[in-house]
N, C-alpha and C. Protein backbone atom coordinates (compact mmCIF):
# COMPACT_ATOMS: atom_id res chain seq x y z
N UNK A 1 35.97 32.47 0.27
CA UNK A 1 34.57 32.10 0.40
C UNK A 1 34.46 30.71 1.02
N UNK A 2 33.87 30.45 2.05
CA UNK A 2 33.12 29.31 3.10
C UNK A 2 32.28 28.56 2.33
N UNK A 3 32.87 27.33 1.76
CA UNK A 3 31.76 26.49 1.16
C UNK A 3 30.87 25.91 2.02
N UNK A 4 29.78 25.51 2.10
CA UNK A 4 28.89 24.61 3.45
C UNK A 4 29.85 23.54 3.32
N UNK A 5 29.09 22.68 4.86
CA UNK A 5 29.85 21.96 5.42
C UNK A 5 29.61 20.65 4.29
N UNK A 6 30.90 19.71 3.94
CA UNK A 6 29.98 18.41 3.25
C UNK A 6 29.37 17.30 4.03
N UNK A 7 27.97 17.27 3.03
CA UNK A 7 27.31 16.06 4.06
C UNK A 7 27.95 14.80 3.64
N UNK A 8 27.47 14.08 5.22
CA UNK A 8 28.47 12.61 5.50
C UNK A 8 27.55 12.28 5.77
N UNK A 9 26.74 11.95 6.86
CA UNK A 9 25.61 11.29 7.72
C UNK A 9 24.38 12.09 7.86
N UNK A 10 23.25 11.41 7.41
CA UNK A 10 21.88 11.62 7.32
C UNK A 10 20.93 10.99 8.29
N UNK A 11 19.97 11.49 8.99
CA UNK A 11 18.72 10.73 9.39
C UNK A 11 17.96 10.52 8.30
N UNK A 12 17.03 9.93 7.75
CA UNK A 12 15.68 10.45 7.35
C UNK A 12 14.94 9.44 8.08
N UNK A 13 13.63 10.23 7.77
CA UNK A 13 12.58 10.08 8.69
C UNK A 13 11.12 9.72 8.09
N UNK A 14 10.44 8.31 7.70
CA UNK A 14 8.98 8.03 7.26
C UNK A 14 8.01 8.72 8.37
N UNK A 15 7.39 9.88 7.83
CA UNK A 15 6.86 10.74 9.00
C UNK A 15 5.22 9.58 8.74
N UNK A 16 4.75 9.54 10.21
CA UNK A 16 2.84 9.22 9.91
C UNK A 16 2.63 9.87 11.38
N UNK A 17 1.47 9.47 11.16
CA UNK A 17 0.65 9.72 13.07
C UNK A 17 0.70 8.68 13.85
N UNK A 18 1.21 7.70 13.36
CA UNK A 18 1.31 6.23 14.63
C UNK A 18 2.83 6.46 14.77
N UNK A 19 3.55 6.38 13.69
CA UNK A 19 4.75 5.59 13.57
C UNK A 19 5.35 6.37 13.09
N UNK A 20 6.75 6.81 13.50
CA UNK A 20 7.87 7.34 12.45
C UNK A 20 8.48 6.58 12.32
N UNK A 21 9.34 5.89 11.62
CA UNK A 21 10.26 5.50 10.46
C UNK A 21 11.89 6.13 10.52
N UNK A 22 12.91 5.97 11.30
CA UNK A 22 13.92 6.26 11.33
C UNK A 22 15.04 5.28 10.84
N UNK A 23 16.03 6.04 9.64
CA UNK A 23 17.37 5.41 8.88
C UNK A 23 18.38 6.68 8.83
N UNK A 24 19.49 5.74 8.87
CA UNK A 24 20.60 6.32 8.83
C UNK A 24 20.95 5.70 7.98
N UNK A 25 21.82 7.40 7.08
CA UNK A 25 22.55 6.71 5.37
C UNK A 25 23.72 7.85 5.26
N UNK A 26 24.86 7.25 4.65
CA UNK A 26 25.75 7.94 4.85
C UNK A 26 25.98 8.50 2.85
N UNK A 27 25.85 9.65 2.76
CA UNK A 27 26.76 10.27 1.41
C UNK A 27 27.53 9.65 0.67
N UNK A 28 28.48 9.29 1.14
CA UNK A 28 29.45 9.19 0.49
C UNK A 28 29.50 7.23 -0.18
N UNK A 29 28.39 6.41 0.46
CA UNK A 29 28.33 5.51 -0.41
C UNK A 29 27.04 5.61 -1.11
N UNK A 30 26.27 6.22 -0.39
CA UNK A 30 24.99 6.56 -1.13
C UNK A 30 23.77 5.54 -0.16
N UNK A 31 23.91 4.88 0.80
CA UNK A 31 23.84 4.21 0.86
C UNK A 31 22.90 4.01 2.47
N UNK A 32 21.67 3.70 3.12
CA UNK A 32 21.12 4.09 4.13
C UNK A 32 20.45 2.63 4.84
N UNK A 33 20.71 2.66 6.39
CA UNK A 33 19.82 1.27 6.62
C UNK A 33 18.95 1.79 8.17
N UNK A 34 17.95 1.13 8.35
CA UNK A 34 16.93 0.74 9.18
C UNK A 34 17.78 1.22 10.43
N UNK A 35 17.20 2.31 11.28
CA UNK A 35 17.24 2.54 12.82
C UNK A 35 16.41 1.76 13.60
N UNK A 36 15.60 2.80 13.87
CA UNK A 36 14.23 2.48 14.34
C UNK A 36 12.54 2.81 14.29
N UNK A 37 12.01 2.57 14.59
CA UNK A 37 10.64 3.01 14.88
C UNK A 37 10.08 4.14 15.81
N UNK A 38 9.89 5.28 15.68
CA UNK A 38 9.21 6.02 17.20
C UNK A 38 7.95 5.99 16.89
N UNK A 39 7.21 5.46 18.07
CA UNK A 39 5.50 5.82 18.23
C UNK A 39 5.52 7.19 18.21
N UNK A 40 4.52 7.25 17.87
CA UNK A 40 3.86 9.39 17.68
C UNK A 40 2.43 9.34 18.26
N UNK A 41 2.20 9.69 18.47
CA UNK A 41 0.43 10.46 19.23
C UNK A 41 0.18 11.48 17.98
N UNK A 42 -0.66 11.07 17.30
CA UNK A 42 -1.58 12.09 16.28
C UNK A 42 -0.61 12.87 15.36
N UNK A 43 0.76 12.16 14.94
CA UNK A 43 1.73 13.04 14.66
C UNK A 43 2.77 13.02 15.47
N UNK A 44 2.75 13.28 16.56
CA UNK A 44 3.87 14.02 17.33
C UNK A 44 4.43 13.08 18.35
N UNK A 45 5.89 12.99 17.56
CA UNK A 45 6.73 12.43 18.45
C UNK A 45 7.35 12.20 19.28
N UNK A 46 8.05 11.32 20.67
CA UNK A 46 8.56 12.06 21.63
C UNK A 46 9.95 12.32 21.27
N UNK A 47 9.63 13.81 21.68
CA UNK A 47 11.01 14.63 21.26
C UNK A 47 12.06 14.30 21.85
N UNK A 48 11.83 13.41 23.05
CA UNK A 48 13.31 13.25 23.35
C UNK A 48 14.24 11.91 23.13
N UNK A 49 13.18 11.64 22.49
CA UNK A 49 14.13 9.89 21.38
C UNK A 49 14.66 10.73 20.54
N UNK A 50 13.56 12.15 19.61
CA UNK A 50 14.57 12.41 18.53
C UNK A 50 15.60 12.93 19.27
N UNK A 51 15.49 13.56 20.13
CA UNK A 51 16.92 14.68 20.23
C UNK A 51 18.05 13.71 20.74
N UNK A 52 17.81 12.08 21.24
CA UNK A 52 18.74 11.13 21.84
C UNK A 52 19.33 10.28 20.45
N UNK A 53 18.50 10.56 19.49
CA UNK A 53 18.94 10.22 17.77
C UNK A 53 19.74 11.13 17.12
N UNK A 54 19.42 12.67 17.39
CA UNK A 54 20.09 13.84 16.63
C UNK A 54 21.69 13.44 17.62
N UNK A 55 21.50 14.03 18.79
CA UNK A 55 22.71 13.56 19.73
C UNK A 55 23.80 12.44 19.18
N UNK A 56 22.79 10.92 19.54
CA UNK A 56 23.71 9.99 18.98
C UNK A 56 24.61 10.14 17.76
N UNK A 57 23.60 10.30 16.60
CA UNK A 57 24.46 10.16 15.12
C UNK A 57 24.78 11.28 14.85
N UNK A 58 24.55 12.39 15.33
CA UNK A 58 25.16 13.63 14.80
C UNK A 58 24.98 14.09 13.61
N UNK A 59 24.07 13.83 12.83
CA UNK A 59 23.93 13.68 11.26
C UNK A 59 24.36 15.24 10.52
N UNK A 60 24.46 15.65 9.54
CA UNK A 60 24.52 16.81 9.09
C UNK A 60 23.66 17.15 8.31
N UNK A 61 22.75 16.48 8.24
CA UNK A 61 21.47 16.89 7.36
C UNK A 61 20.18 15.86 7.84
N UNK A 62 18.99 15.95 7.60
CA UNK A 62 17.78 15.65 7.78
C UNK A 62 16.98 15.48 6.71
N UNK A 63 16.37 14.31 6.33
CA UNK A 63 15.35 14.14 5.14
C UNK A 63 14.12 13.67 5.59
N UNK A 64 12.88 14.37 5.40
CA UNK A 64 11.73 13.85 5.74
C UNK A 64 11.35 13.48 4.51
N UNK A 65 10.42 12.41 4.44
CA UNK A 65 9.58 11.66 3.64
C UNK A 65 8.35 12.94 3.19
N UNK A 66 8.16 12.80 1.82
CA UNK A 66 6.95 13.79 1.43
C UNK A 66 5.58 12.88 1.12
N UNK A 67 4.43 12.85 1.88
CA UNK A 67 3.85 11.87 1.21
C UNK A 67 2.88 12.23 0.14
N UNK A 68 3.43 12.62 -0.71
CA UNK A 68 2.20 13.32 -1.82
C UNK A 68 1.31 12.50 -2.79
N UNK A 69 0.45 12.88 -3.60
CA UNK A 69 -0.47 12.37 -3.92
C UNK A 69 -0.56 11.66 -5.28
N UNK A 70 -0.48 10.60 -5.55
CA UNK A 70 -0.12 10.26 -6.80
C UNK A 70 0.46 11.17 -8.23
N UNK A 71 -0.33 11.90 -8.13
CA UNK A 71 -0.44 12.86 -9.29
C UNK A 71 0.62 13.91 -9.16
N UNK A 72 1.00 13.71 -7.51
CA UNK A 72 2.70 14.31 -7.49
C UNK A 72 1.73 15.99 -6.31
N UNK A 73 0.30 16.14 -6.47
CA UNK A 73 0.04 17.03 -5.31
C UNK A 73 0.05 16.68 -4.02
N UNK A 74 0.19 17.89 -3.18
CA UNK A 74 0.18 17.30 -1.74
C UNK A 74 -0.88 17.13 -1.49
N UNK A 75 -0.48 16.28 0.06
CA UNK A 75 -2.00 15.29 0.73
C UNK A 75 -1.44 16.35 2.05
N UNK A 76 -2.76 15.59 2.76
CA UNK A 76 -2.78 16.26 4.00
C UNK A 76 -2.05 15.54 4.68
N UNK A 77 -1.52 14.78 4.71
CA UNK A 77 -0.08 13.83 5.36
C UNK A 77 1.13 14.64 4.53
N UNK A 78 1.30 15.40 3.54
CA UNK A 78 2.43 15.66 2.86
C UNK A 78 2.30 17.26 3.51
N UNK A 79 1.05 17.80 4.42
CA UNK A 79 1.21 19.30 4.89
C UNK A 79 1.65 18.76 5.93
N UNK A 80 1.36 17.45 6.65
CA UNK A 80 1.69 17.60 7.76
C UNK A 80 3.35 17.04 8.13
N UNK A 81 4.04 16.85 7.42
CA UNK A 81 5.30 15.80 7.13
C UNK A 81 5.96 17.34 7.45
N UNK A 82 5.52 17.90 5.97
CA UNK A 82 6.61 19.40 5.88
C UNK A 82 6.45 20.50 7.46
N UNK A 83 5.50 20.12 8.09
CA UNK A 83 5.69 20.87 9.66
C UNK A 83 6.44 19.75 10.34
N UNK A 84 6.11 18.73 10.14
CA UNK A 84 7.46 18.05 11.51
C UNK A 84 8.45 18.22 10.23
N UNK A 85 9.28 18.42 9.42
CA UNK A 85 10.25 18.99 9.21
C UNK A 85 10.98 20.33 9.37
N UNK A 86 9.59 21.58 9.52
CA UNK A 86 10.16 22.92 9.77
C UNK A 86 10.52 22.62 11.61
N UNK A 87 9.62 21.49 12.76
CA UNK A 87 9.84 21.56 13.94
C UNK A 87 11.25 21.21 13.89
N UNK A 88 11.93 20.15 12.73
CA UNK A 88 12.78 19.22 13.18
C UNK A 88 14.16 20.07 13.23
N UNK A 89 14.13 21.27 11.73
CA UNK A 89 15.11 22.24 11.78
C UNK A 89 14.61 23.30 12.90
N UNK A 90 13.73 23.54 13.45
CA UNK A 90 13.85 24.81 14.13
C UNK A 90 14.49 24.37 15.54
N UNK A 91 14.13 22.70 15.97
CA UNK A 91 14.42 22.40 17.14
C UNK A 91 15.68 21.71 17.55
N UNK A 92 16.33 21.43 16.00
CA UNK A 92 18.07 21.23 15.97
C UNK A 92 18.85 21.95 14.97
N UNK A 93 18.51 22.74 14.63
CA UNK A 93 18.91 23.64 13.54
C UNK A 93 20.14 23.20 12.92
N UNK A 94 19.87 22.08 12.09
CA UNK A 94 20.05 21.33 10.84
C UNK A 94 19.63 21.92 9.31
N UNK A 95 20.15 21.37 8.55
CA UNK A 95 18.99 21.49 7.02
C UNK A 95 18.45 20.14 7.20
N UNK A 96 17.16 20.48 6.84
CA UNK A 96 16.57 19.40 6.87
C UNK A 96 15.50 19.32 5.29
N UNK A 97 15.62 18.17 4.49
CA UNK A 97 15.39 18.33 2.92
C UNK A 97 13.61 17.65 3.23
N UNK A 98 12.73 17.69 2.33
CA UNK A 98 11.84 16.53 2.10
C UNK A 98 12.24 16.07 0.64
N UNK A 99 11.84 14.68 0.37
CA UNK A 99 11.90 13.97 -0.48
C UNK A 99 10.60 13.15 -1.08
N UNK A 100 10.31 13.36 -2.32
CA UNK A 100 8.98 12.33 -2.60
C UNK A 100 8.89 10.97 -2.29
N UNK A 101 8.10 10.16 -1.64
CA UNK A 101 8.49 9.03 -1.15
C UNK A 101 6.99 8.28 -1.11
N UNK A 102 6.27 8.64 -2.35
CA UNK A 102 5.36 8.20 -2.99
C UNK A 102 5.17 6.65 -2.48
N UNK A 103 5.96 5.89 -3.12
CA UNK A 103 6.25 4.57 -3.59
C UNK A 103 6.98 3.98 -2.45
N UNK A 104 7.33 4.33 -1.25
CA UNK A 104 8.61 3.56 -0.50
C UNK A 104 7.67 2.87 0.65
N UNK A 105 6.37 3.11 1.18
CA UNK A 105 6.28 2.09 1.73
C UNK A 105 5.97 0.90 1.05
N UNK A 106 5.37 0.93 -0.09
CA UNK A 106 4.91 -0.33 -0.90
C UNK A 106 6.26 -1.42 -1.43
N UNK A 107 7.28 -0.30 -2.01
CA UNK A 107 8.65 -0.62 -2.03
C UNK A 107 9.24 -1.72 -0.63
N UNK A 108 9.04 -1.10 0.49
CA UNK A 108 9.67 -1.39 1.51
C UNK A 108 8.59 -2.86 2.04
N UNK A 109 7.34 -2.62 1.85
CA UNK A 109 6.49 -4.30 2.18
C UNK A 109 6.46 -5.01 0.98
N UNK A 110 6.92 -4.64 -0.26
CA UNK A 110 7.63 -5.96 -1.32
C UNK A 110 9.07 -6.57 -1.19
N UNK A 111 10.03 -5.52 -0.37
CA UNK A 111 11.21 -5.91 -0.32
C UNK A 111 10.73 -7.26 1.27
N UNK A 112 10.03 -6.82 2.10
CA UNK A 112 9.78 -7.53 3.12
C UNK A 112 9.14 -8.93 2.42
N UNK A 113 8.39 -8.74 1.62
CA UNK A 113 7.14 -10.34 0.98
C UNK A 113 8.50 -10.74 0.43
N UNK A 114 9.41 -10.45 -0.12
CA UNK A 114 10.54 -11.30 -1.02
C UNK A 114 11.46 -11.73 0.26
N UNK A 115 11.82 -11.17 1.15
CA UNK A 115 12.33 -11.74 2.80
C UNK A 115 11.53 -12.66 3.21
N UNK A 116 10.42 -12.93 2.79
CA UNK A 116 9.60 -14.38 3.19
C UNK A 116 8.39 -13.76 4.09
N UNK A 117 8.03 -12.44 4.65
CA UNK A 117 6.77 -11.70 5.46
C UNK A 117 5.99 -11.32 4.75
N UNK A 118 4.81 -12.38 4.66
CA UNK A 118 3.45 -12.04 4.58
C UNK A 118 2.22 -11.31 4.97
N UNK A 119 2.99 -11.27 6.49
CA UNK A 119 1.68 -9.96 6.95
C UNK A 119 2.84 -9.74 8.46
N UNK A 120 2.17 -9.13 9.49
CA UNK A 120 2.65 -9.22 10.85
C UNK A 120 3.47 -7.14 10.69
N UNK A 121 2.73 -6.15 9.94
CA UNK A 121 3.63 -5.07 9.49
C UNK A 121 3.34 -4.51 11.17
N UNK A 122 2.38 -4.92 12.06
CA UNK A 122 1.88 -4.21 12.97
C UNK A 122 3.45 -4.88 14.08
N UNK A 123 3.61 -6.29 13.87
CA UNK A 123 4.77 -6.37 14.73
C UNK A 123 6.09 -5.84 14.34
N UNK A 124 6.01 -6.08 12.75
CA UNK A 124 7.23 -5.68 12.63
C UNK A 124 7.65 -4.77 11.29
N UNK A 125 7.23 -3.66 11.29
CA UNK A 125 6.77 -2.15 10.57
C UNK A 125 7.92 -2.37 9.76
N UNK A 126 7.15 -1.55 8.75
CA UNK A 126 7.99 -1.38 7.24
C UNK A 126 8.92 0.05 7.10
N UNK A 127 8.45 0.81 8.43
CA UNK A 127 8.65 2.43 8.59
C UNK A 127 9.97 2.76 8.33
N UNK A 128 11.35 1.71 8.91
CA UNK A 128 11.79 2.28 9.21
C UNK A 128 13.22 1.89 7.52
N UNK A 129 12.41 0.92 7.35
CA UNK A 129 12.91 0.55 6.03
C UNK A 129 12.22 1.38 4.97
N UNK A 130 11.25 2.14 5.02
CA UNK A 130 10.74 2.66 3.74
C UNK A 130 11.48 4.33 4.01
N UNK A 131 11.83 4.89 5.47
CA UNK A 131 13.26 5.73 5.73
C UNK A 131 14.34 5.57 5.19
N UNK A 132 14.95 4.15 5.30
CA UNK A 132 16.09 3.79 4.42
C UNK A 132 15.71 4.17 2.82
N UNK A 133 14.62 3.68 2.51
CA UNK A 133 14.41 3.67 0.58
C UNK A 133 14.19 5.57 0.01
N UNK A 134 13.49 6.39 1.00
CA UNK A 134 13.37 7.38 1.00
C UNK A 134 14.66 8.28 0.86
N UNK A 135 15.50 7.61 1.99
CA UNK A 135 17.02 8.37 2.09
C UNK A 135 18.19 8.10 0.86
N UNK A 136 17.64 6.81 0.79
CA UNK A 136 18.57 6.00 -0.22
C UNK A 136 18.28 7.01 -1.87
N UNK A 137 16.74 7.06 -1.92
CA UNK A 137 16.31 7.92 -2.83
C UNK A 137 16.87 9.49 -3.36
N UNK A 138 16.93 10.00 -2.62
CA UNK A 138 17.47 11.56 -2.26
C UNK A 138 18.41 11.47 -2.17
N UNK A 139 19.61 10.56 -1.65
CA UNK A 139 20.92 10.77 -1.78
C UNK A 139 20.99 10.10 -3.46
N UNK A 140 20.97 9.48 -3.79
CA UNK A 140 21.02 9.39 -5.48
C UNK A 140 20.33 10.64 -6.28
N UNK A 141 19.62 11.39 -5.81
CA UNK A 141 19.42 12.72 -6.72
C UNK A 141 20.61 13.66 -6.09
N UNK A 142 21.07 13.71 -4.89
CA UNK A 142 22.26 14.57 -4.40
C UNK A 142 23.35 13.70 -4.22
N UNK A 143 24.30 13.21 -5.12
CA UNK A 143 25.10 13.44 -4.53
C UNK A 143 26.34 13.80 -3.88
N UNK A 144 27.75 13.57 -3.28
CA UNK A 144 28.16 14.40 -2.75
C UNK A 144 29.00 15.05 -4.14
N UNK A 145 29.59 16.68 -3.79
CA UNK A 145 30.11 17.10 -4.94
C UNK A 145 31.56 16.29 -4.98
């Protein structure tokens, strides 16, 4: 019997409509940091940064950010997260997980106010660090066997 492959290297991804949020975190320390930023149009990203990201890192798995609703229901940002996750597996056919990620941008602009940034998130976005806290998140509920 063929066990799946073990995961090593992860994207995840802070999905919004301006901004995605891209980190890379590897399994086996548990452990994820800051890529980059992609602009999106209403959601939708250009596909060919991701596929020059899937390419580059080669990841073996995919985590999108879930953004649900305090109370733990989905929002209409948490329907729309879980479709750029079914695009993200259908269009690199990966697994690709979501993760609750309630708390990670607020997480990610307190870790920034304790770095000494008070405001400026428009120059220099929290996205791709609240990806890291998201990934960082989910690999501590998984991890490797």
């Amino acid at each position: 019997m063929m066990s799946a492959k073990p995961l090593r290297l992860l994207l995840g991804f802070d999905y919004g409509t301006k901004q995605i949020g891209v980190a890379v975190g590897q399994a086996i320390t548990g452990q994820a940091r800051e890529l980059c930023v992609l602009k999106a149009q209403n959601g939708v990203p250009d596909w060919n940064r991701v596929e020059a990201l899937i390419k580059e890192w080669q990841p073996d798995a995919i985590v999108v950010g879930l953004p649900l609703n305090m109370d733990g229901t989905p929002s209409e940002m948490s329907e729309r997260a879980e479709k750029f996750a079914r695009r993200l597996n259908g269009r690199y056919n990966l697994p690709v997980h979501t993760h609750d990620e309630r708390l990670t941008t607020y997480a990610a602009k307190g870790e920034r106010l304790a770095q000494g940034q008070r405001d400026g998130y428009r120059e220099r976005p929290v996205d791709a660090l609240a990806a890291a806290l998201l990934l960082e998140g989910w690999l501590a509920e998984h991890p490797p066997a």
